[in-house]
N, C-alpha and C. Protein backbone atom coordinates (compact mmCIF):
# COMPACT_ATOMS: atom_id res chain seq x y z
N UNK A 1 -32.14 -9.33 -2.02
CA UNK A 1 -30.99 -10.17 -1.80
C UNK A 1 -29.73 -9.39 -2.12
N UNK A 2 -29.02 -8.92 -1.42
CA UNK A 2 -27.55 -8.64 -1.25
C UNK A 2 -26.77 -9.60 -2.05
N UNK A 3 -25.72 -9.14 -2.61
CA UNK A 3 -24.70 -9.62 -4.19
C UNK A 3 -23.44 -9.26 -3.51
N UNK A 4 -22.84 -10.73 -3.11
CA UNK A 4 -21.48 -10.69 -2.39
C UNK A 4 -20.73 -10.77 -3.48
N UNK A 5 -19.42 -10.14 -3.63
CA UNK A 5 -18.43 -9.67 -4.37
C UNK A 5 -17.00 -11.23 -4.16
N UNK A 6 -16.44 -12.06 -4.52
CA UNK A 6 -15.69 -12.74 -4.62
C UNK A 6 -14.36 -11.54 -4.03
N UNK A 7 -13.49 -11.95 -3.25
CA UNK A 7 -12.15 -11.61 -2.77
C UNK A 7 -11.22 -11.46 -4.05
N UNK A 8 -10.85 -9.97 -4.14
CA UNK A 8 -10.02 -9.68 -5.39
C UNK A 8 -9.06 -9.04 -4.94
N UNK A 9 -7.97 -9.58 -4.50
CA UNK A 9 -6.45 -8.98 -4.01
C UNK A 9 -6.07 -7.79 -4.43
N UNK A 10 -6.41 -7.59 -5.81
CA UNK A 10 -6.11 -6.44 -6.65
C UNK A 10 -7.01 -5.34 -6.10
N UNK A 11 -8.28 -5.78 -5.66
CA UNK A 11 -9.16 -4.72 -5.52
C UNK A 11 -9.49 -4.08 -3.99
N UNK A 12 -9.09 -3.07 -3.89
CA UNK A 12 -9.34 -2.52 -2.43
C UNK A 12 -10.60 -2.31 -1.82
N UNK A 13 -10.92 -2.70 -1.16
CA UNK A 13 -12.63 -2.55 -0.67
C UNK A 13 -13.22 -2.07 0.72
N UNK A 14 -13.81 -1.96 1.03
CA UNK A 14 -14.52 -1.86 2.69
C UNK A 14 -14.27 -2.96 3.11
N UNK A 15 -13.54 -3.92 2.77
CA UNK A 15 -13.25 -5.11 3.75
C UNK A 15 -11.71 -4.92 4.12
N UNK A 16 -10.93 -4.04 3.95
CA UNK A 16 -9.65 -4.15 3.91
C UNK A 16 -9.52 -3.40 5.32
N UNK A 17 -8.99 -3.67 5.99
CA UNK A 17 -8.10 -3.19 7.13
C UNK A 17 -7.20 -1.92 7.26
N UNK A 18 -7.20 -0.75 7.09
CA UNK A 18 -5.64 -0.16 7.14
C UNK A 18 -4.93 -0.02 8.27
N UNK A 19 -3.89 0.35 8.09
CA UNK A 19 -3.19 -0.23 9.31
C UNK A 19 -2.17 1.30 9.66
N UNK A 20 -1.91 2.48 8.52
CA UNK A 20 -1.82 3.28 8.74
C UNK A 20 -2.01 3.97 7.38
N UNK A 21 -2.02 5.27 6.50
CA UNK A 21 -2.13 5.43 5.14
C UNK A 21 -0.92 4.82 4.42
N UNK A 22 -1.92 4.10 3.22
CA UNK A 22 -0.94 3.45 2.50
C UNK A 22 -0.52 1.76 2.91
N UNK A 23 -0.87 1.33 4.20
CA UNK A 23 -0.37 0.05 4.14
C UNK A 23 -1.64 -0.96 4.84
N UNK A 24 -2.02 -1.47 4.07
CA UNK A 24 -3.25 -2.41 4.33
C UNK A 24 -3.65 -4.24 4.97
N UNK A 25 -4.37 -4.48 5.25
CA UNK A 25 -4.55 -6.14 5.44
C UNK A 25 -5.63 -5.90 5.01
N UNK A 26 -5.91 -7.34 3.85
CA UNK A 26 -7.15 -7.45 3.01
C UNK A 26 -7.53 -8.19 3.71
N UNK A 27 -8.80 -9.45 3.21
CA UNK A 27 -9.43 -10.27 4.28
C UNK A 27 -8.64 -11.34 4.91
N UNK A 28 -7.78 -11.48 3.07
CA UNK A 28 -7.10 -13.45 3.27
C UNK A 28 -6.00 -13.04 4.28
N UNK A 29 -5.94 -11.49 5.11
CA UNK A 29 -4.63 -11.56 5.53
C UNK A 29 -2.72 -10.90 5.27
N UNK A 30 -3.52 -11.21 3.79
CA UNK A 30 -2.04 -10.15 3.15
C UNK A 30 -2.31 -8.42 3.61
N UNK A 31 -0.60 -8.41 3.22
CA UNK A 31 -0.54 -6.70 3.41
C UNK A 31 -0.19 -6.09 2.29
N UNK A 32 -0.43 -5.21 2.19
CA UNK A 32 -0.92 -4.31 0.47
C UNK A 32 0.52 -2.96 0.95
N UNK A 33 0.79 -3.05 0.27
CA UNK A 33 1.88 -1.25 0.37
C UNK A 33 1.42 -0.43 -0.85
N UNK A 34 0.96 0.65 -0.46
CA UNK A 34 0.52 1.72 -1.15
C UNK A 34 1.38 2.81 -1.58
N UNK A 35 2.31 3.02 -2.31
CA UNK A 35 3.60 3.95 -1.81
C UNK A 35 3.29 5.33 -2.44
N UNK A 36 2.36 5.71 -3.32
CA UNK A 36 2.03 6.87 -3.18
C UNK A 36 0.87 7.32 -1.96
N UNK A 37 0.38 6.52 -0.87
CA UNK A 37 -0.41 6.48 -0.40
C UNK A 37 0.54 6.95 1.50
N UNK A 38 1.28 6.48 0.93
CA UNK A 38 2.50 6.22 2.21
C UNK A 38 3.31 7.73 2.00
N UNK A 39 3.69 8.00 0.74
CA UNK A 39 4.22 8.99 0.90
C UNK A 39 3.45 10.33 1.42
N UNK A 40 2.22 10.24 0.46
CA UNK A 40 1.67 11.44 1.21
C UNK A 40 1.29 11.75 2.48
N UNK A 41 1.13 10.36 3.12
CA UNK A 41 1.07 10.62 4.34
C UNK A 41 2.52 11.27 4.98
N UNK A 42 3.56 10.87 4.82
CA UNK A 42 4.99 11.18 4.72
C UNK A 42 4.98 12.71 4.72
N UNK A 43 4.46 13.18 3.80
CA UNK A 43 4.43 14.69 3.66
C UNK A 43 4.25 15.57 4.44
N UNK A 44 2.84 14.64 4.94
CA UNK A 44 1.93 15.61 6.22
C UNK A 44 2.40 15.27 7.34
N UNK A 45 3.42 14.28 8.18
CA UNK A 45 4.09 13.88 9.24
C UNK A 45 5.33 14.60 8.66
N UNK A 46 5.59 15.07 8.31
CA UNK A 46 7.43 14.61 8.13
C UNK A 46 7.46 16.43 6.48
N UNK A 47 6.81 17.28 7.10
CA UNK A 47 6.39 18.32 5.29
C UNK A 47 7.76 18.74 5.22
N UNK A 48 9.03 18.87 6.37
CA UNK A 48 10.22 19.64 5.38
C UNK A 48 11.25 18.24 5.02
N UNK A 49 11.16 17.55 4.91
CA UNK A 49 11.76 16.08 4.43
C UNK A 49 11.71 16.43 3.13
N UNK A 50 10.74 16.54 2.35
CA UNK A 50 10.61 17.02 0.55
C UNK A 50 9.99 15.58 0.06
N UNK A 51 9.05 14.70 0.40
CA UNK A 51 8.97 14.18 0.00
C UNK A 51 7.60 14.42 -1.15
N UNK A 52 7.50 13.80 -2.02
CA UNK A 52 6.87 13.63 -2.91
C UNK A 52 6.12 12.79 -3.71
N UNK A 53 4.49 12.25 -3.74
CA UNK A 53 3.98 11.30 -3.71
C UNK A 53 3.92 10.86 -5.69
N UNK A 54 4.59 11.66 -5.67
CA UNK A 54 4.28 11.25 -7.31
C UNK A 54 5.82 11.48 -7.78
N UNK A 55 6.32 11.30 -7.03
CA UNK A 55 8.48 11.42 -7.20
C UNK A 55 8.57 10.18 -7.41
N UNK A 56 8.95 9.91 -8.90
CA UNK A 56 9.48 8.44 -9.34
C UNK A 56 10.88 7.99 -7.95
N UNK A 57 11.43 8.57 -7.62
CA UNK A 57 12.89 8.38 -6.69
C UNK A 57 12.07 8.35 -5.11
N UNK A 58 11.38 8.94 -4.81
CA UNK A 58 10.23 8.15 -3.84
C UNK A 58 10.04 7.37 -3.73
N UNK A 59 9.23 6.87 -4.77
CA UNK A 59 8.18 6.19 -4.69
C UNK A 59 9.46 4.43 -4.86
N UNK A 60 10.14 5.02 -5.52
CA UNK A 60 11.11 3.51 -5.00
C UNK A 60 11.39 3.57 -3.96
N UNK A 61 11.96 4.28 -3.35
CA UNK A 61 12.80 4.11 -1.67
C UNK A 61 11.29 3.77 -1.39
N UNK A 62 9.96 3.92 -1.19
CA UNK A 62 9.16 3.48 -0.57
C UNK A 62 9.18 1.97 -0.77
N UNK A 63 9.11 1.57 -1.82
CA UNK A 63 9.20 -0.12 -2.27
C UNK A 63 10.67 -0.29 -1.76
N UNK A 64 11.73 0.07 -1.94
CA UNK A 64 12.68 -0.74 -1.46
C UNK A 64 12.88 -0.79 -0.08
N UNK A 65 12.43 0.24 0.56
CA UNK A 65 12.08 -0.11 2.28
C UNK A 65 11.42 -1.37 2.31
N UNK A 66 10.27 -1.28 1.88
CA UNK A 66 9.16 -2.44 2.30
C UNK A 66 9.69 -3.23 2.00
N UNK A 67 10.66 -3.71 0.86
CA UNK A 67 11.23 -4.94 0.32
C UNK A 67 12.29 -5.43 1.46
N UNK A 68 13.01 -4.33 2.02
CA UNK A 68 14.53 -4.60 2.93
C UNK A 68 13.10 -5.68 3.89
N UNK A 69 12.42 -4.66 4.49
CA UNK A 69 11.83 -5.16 5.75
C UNK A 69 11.33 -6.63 5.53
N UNK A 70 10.47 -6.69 4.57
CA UNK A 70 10.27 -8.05 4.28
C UNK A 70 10.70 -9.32 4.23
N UNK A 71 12.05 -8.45 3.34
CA UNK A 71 13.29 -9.80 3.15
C UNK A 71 13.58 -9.79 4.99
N UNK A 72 14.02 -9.37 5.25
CA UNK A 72 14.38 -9.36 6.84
C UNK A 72 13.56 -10.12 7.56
N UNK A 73 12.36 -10.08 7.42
CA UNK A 73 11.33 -11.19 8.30
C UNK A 73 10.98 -12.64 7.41
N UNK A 74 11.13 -12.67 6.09
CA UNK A 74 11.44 -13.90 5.84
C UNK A 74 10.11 -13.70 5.47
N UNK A 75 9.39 -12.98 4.71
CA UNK A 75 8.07 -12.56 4.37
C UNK A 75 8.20 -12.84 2.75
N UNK A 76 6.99 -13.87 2.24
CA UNK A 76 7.35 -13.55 0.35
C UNK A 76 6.12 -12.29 0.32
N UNK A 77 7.29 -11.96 -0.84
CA UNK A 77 6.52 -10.80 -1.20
C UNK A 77 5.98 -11.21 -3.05
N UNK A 78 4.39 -10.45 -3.24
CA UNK A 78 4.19 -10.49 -4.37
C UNK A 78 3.94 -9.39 -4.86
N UNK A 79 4.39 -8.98 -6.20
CA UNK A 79 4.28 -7.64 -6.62
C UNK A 79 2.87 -8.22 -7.59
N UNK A 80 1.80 -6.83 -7.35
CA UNK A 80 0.29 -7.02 -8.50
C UNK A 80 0.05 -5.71 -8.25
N UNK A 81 -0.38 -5.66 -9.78
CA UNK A 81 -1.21 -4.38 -9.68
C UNK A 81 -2.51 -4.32 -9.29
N UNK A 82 -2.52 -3.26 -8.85
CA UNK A 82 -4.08 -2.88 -7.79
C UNK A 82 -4.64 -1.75 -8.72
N UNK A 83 -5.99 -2.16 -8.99
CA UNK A 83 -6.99 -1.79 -9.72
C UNK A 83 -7.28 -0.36 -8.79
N UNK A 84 -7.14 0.79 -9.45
CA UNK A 84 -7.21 1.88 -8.70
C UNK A 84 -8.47 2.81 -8.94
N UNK A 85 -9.31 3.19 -8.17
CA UNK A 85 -10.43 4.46 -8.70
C UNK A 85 -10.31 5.73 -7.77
N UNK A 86 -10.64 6.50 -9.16
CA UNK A 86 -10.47 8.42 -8.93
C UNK A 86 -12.12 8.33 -8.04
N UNK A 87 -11.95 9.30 -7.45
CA UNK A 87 -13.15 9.56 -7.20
C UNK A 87 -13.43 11.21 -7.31
């Protein structure tokens, strides 16, 4: 018998969607922003820009983008932390 896992917003899984690196749809639908996940992709599209996935000054302009855009579509946004693993 297979052991289904309850839907944990926080937790990223094989059920999640991505939609490009860094920005996700889980099952219920929401979208997840990953901004060290976003930046590095950033790096590898975009390498003489200087960006930096672990640049505190990044990694905001990444959140305050997503925030402009959001507010702009009339989207609530919830900030949670996401349970993260090294592998």
């Amino acid at each position: 018998m297979t052991e289904k896992h309850a839907y944990d917003p926080a937790r990223r899984d094989a059920s999640w969607q991505m939609i490009q690196p860094g920005l996700y749809v889980d099952p219920a639908g929401h979208g997840h922003v990953f901004p060290d996940e976003v930046l590095a992709y950033m790096q590898v599209i975009y390498p003489d820009a200087g960006f930096h996935a672990t640049d505190p000054e990044d990694l905001k302009l990444v959140m305050k983008v997503a925030r402009d855009l959001f507010h702009n579509h009339k989207v609530d946004v919830q900030l949670i932390h996401h349970h993260r693993t090294k592998h």
